[in-house]
PDB file of N, CA and C in Angstrom:
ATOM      1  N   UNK A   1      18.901 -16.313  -6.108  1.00  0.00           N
ATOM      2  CA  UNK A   1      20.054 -16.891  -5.476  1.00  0.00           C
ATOM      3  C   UNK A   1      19.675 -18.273  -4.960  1.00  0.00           C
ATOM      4  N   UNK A   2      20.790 -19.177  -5.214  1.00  0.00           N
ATOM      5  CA  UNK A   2      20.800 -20.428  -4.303  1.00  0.00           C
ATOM      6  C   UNK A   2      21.246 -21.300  -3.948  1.00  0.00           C
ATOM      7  N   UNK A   3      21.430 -21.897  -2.861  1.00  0.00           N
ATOM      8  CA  UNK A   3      22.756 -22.710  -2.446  1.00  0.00           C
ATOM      9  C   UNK A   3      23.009 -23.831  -3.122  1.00  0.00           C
ATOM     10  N   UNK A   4      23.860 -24.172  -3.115  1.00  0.00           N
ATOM     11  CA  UNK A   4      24.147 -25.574  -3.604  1.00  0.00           C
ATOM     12  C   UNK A   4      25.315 -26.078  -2.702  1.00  0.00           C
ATOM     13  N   UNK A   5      24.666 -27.092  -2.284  1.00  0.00           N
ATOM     14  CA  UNK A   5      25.010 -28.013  -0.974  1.00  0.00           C
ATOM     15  C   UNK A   5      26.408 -28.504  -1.785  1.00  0.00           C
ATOM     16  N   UNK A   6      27.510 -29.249  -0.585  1.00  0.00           N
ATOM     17  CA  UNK A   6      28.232 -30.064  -0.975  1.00  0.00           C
ATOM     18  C   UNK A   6      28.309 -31.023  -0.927  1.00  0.00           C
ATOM     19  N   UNK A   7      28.838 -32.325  -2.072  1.00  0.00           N
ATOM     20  CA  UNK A   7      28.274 -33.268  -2.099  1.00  0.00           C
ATOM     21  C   UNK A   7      29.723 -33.796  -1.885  1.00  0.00           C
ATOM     22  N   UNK A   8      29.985 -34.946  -0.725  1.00  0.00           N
ATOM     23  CA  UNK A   8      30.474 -36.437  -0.532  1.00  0.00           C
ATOM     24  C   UNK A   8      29.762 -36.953   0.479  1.00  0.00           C
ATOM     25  N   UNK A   9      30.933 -38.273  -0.360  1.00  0.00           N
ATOM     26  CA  UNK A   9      30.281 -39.664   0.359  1.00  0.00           C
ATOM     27  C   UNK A   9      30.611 -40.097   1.556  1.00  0.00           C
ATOM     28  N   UNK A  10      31.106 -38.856   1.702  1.00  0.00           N
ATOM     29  CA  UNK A  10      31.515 -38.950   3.607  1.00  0.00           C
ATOM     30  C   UNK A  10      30.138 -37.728   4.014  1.00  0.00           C
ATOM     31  N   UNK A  11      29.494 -38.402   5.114  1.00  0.00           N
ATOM     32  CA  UNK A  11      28.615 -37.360   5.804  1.00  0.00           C
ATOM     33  C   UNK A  11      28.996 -36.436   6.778  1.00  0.00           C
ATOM     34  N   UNK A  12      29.714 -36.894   7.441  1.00  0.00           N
ATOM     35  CA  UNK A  12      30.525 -35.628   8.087  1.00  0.00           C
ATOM     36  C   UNK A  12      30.902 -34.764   7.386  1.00  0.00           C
ATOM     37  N   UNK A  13      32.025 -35.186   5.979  1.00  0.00           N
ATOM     38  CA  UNK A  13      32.065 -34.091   5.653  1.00  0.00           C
ATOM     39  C   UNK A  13      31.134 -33.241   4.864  1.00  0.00           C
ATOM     40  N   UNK A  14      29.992 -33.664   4.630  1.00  0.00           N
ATOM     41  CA  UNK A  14      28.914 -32.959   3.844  1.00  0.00           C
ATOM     42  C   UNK A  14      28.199 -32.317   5.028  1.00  0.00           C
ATOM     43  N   UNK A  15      28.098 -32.370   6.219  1.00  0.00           N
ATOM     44  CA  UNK A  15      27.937 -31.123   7.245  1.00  0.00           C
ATOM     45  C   UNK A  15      28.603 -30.398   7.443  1.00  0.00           C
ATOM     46  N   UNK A  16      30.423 -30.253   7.676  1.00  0.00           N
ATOM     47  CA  UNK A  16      31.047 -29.219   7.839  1.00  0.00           C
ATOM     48  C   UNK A  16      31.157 -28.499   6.588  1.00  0.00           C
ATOM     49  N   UNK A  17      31.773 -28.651   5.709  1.00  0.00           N
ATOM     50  CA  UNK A  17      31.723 -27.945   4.489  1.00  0.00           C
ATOM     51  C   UNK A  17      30.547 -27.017   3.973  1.00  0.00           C
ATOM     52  N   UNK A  18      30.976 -26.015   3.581  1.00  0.00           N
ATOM     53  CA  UNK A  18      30.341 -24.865   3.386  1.00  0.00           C
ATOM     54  C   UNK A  18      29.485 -24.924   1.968  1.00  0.00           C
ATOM     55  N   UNK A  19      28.458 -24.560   1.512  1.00  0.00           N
ATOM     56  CA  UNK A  19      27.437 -24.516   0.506  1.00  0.00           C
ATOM     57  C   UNK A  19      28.001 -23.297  -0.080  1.00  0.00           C
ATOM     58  N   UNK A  20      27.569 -23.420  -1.708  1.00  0.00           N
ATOM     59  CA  UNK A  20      28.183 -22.153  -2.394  1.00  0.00           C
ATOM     60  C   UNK A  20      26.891 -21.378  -2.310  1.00  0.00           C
ATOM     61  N   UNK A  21      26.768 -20.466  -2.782  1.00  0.00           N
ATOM     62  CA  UNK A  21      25.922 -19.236  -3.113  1.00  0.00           C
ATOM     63  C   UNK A  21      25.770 -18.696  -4.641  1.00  0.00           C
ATOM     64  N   UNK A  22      25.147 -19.224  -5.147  1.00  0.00           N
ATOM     65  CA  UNK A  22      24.774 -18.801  -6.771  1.00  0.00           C
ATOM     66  C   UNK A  22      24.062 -18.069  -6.591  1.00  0.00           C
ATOM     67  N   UNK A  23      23.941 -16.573  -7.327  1.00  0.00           N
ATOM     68  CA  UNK A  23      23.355 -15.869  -7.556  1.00  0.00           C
ATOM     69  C   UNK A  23      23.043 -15.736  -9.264  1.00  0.00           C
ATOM     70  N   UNK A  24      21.630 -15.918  -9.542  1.00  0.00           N
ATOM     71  CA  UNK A  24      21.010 -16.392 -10.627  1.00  0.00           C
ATOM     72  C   UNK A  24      19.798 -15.475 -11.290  1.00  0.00           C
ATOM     73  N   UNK A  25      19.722 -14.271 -10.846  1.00  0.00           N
ATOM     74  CA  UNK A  25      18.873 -13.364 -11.325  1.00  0.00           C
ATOM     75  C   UNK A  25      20.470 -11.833 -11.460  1.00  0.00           C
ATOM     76  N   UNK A  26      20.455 -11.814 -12.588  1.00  0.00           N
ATOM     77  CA  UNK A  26      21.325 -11.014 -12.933  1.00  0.00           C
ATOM     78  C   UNK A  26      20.911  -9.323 -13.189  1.00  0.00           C
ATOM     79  N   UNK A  27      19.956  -9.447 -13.108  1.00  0.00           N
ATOM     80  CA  UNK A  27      19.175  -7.872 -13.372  1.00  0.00           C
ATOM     81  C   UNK A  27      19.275  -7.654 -11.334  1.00  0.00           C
ATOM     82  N   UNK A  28      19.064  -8.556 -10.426  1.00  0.00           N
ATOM     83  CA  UNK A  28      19.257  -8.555  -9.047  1.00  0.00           C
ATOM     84  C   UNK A  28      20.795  -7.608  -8.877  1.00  0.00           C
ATOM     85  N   UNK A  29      21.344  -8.967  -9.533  1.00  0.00           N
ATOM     86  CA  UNK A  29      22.976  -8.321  -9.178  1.00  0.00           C
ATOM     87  C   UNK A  29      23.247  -7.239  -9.896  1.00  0.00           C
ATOM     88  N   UNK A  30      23.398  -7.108 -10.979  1.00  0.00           N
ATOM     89  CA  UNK A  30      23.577  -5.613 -11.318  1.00  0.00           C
ATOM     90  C   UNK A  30      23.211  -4.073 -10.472  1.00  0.00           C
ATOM     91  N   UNK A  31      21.649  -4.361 -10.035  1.00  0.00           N
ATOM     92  CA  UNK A  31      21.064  -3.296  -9.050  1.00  0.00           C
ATOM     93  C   UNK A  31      21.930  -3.239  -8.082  1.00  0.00           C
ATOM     94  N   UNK A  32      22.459  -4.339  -7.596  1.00  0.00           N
ATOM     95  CA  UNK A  32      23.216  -4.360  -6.008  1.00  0.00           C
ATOM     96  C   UNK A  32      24.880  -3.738  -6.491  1.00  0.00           C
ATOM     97  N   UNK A  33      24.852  -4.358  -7.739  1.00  0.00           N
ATOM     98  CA  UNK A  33      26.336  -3.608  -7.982  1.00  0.00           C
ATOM     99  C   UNK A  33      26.241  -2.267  -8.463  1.00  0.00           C
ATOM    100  N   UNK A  34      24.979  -1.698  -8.729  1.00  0.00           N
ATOM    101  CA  UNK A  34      24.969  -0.591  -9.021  1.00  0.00           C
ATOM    102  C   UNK A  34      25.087  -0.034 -10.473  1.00  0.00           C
ATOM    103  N   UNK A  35      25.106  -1.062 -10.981  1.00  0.00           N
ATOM    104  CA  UNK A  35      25.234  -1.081 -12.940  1.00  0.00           C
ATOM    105  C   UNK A  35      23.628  -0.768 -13.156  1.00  0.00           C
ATOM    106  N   UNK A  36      24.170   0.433 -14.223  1.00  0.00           N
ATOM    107  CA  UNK A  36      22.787   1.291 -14.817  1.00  0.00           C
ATOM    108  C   UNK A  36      22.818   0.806 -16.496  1.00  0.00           C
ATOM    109  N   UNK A  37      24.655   0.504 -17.181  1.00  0.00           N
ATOM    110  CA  UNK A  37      24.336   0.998 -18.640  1.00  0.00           C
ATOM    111  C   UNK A  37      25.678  -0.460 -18.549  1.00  0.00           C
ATOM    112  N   UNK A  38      25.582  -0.920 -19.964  1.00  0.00           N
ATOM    113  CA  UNK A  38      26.550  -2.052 -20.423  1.00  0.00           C
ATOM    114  C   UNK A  38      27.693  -1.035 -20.392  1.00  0.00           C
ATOM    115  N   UNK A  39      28.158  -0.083 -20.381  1.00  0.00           N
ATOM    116  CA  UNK A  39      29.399   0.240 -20.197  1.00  0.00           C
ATOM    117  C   UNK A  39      30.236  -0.048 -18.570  1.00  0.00           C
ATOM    118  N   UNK A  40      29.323  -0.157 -17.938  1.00  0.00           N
ATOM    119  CA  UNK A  40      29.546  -0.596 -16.694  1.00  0.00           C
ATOM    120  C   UNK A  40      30.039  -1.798 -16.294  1.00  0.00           C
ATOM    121  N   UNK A  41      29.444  -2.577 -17.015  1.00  0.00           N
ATOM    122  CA  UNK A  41      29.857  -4.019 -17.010  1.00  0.00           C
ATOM    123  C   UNK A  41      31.310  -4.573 -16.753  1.00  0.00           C
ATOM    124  N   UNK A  42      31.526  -4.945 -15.401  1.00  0.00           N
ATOM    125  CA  UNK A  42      32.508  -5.694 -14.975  1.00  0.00           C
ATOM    126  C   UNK A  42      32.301  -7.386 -14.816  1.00  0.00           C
ATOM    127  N   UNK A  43      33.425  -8.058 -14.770  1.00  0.00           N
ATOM    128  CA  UNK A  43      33.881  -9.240 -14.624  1.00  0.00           C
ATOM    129  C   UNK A  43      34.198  -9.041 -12.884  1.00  0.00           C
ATOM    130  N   UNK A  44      32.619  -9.914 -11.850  1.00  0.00           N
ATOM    131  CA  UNK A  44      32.631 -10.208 -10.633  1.00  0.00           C
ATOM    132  C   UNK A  44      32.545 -11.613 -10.023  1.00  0.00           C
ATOM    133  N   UNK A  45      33.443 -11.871  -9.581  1.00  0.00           N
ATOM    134  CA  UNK A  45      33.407 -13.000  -8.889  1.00  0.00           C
ATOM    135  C   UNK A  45      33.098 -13.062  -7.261  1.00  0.00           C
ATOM    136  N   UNK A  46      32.202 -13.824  -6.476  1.00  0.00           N
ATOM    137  CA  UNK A  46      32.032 -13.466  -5.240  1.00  0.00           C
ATOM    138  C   UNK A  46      32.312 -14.479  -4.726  1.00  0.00           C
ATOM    139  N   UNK A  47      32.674 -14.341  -3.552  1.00  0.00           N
ATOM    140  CA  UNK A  47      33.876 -15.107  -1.995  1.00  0.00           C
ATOM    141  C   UNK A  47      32.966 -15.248  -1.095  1.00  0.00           C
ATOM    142  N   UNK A  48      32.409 -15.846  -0.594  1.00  0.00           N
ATOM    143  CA  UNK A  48      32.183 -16.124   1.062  1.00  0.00           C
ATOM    144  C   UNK A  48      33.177 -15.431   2.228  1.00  0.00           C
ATOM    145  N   UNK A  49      34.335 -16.139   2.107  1.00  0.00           N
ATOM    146  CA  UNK A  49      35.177 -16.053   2.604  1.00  0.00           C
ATOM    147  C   UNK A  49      35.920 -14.658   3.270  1.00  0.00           C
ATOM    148  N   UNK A  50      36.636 -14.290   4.755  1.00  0.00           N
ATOM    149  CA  UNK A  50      36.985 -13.416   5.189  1.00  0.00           C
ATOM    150  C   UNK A  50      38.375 -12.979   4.503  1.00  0.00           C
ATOM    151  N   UNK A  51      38.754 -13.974   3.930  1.00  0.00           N
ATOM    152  CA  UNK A  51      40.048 -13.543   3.191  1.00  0.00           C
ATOM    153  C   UNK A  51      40.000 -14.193   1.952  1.00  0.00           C
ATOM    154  N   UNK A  52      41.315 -13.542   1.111  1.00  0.00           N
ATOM    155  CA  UNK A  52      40.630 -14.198  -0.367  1.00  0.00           C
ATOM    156  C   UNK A  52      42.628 -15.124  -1.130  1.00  0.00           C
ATOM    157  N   UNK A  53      42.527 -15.857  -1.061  1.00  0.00           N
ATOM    158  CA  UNK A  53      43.584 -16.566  -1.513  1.00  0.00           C
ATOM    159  C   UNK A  53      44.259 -16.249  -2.850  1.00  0.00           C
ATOM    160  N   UNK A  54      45.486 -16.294  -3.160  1.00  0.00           N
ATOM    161  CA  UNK A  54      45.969 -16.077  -4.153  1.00  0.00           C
ATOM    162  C   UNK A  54      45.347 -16.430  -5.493  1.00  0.00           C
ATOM    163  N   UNK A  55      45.273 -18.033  -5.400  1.00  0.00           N
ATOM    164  CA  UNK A  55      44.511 -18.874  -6.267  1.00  0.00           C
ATOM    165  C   UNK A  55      42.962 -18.460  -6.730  1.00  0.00           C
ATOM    166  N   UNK A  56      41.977 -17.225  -6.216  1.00  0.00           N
ATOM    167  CA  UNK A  56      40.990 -17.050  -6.132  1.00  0.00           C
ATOM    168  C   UNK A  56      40.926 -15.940  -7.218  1.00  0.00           C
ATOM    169  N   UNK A  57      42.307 -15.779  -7.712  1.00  0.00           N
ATOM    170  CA  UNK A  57      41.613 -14.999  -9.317  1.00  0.00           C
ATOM    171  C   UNK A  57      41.820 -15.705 -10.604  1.00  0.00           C
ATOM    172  N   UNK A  58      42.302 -16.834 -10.218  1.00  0.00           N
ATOM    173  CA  UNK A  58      42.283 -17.860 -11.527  1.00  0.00           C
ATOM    174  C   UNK A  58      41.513 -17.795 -12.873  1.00  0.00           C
ATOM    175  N   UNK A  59      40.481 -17.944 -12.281  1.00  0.00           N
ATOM    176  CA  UNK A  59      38.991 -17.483 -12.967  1.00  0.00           C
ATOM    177  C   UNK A  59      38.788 -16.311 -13.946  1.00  0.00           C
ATOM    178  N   UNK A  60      38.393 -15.123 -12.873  1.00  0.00           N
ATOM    179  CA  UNK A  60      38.607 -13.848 -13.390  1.00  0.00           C
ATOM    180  C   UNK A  60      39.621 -13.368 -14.514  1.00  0.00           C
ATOM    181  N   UNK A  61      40.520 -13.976 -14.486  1.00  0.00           N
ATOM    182  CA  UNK A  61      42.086 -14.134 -15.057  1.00  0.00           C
ATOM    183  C   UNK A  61      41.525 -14.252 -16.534  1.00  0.00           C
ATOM    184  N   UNK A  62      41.299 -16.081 -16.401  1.00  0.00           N
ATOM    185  CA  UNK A  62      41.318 -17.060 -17.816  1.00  0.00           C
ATOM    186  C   UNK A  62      39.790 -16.079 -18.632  1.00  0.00           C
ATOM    187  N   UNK A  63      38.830 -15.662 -17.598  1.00  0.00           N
ATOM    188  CA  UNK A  63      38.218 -14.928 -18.279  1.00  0.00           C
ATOM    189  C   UNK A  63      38.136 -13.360 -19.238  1.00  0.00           C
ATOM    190  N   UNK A  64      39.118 -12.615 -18.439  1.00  0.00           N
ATOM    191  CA  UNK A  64      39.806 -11.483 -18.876  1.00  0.00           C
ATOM    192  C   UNK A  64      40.675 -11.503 -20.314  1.00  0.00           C
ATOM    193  N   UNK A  65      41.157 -12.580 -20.083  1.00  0.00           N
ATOM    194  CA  UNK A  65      42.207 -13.329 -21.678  1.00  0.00           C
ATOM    195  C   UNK A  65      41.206 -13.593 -22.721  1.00  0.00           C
ATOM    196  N   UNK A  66      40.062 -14.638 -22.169  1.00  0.00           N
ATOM    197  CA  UNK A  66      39.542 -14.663 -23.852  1.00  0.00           C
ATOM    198  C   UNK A  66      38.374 -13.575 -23.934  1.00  0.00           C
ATOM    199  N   UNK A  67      38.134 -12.891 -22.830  1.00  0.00           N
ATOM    200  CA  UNK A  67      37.046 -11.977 -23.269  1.00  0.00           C
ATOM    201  C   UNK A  67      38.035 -10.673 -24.570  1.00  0.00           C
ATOM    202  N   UNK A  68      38.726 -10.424 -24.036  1.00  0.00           N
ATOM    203  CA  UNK A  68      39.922  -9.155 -24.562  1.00  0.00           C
ATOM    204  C   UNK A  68      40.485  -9.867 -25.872  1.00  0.00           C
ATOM    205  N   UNK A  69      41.370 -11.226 -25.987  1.00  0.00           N
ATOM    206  CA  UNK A  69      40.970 -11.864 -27.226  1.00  0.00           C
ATOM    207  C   UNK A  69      40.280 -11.581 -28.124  1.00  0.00           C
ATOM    208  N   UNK A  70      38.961 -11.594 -28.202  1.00  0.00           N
ATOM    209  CA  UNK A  70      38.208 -11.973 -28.674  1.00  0.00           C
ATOM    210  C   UNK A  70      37.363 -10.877 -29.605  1.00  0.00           C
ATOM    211  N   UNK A  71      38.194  -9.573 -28.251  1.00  0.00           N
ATOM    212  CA  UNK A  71      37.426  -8.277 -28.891  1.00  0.00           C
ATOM    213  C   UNK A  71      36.397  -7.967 -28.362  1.00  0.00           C
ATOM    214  N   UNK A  72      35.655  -8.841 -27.431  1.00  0.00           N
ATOM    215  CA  UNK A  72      34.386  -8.292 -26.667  1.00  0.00           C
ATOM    216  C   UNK A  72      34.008  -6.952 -26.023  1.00  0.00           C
ATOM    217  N   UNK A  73      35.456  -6.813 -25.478  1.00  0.00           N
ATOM    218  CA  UNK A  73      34.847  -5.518 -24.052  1.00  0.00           C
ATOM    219  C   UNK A  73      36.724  -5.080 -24.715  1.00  0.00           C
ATOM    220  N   UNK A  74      35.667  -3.641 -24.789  1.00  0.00           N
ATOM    221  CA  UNK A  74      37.375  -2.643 -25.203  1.00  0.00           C
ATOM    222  C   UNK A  74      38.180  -2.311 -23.319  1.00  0.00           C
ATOM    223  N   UNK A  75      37.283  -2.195 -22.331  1.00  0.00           N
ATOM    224  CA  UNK A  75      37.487  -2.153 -20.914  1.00  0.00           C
ATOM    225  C   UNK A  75      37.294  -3.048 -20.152  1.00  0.00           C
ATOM    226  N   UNK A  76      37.913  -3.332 -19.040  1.00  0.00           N
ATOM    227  CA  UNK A  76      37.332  -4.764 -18.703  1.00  0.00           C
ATOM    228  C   UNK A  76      37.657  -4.562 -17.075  1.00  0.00           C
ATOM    229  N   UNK A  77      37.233  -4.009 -15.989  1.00  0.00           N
ATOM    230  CA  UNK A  77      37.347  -4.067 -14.421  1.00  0.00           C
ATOM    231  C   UNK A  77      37.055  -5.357 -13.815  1.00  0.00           C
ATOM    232  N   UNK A  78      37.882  -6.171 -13.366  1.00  0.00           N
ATOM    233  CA  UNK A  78      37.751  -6.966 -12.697  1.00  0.00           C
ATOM    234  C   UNK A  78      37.169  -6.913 -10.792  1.00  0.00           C
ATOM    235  N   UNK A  79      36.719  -7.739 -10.419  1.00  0.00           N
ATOM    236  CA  UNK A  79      36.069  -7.366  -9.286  1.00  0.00           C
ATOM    237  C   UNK A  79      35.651  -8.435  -8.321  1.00  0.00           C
ATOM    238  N   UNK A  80      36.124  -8.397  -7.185  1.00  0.00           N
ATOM    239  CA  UNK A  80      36.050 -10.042  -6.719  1.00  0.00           C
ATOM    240  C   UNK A  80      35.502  -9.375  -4.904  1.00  0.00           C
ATOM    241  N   UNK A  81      34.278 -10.056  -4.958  1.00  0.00           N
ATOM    242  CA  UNK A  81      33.615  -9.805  -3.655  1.00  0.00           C
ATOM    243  C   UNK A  81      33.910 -10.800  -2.617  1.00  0.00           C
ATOM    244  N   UNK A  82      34.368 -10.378  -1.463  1.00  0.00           N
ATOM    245  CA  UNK A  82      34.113 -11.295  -0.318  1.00  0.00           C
ATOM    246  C   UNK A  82      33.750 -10.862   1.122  1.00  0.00           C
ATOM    247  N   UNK A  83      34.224 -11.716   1.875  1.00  0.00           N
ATOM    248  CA  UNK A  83      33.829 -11.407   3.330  1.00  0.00           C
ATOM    249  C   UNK A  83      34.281 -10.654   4.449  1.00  0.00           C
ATOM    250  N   UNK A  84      35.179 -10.169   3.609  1.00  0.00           N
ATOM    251  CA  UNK A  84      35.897  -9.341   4.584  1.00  0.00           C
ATOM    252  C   UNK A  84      35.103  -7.650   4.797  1.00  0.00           C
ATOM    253  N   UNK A  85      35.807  -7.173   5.440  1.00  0.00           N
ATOM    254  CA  UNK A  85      35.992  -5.878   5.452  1.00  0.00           C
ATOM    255  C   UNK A  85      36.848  -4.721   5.419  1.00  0.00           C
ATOM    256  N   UNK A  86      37.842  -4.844   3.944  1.00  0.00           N
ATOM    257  CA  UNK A  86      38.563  -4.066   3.604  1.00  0.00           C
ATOM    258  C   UNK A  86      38.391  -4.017   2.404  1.00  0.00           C
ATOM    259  N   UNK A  87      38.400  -2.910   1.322  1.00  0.00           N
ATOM    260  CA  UNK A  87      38.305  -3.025   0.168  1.00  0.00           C
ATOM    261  C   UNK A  87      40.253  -2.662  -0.470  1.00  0.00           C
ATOM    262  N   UNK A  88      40.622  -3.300  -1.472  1.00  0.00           N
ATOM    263  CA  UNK A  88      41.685  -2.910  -1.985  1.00  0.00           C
ATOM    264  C   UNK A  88      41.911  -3.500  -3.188  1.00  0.00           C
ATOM    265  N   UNK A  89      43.131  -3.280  -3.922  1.00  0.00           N
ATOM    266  CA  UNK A  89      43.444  -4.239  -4.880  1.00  0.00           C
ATOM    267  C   UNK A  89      44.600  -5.014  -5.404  1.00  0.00           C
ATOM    268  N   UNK A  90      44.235  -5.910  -5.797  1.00  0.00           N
ATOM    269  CA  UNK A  90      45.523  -7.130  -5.916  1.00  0.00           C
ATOM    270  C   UNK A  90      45.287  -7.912  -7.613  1.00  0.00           C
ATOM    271  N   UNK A  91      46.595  -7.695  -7.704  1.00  0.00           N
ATOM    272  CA  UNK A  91      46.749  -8.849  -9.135  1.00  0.00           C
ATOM    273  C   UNK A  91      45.725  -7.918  -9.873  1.00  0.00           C
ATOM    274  N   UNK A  92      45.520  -7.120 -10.095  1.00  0.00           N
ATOM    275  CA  UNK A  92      44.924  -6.441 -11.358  1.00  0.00           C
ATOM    276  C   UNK A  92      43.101  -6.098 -10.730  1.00  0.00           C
ATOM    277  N   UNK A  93      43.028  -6.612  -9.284  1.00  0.00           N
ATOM    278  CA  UNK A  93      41.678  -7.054  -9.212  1.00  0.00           C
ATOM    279  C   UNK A  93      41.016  -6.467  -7.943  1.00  0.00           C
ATOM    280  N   UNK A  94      40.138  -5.601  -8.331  1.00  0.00           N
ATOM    281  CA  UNK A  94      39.685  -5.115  -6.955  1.00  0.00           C
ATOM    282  C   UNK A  94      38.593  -5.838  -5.623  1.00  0.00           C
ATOM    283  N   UNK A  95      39.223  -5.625  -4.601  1.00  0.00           N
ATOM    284  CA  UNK A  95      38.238  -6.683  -4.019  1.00  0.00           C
ATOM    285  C   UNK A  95      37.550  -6.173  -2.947  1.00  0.00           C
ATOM    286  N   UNK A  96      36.309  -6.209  -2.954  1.00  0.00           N
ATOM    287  CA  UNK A  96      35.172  -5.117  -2.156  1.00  0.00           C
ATOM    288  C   UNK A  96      34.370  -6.477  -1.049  1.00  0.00           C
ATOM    289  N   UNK A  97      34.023  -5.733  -0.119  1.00  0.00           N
ATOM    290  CA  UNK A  97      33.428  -6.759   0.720  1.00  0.00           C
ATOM    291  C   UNK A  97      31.996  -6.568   0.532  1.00  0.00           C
ATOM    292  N   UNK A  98      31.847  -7.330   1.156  1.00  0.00           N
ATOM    293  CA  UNK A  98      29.813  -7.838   1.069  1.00  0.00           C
ATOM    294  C   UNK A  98      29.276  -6.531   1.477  1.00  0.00           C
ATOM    295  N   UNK A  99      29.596  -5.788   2.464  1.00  0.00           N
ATOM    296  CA  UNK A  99      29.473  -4.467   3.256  1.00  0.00           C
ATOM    297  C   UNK A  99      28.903  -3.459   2.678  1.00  0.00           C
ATOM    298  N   UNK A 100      29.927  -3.106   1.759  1.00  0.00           N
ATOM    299  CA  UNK A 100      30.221  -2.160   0.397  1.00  0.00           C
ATOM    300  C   UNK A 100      28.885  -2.154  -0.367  1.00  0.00           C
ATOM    301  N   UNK A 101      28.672  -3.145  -1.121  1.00  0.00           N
ATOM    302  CA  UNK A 101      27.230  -3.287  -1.614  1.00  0.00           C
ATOM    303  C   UNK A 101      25.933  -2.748  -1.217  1.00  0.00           C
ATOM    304  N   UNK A 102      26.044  -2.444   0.358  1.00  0.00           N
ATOM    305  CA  UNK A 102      24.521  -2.102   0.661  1.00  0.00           C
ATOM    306  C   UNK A 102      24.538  -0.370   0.079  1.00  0.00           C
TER     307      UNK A 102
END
């Protein structure tokens, strides 16, 4: 995992603004998500954030279309982590908090 700072040319705002969180060892994340076998394999996107905005499955979305397209994945669970602490689901997409994981 690792941050990546935000970059402008305003310095103030490159202190308030929040750093993302890449997570970059994928055999890591899988363990934490609990994936044993490629049938498992979901489409996860992760949030910082205590709440998760409409606009925040965009992604997941455009990815779901050409993966299924394409013929890749006959199943496809979408899954969008954040900061909260409620798990539920919206727009096709389940959304589990950081919590959940341990």
């Amino acid at each position: 995992m690792h941050f990546v700072r935000p970059h402008f040319a305003s310095f103030g705002k490159r202190l308030i603004k929040a750093p993302k969180l890449y997570m970059t060892d994928v055999g890591l994340a899988a363990a934490l998500l609990g994936i044993q076998t490629a049938q498992q394999m979901a489409a996860i996107e992760m949030k910082s954030g205590p709440s998760v905005a409409s606009d925040a499955f965009g992604h997941l979305k455009k990815w779901h279309k050409y993966a299924t397209e394409r013929g890749h994945y006959s199943a496809i669970h979408l899954g969008l982590v954040y900061g909260g602490d409620t798990r539920y689901a919206r727009e096709g997409v389940d959304l589990m908090p950081w919590a959940d994981l341990a």
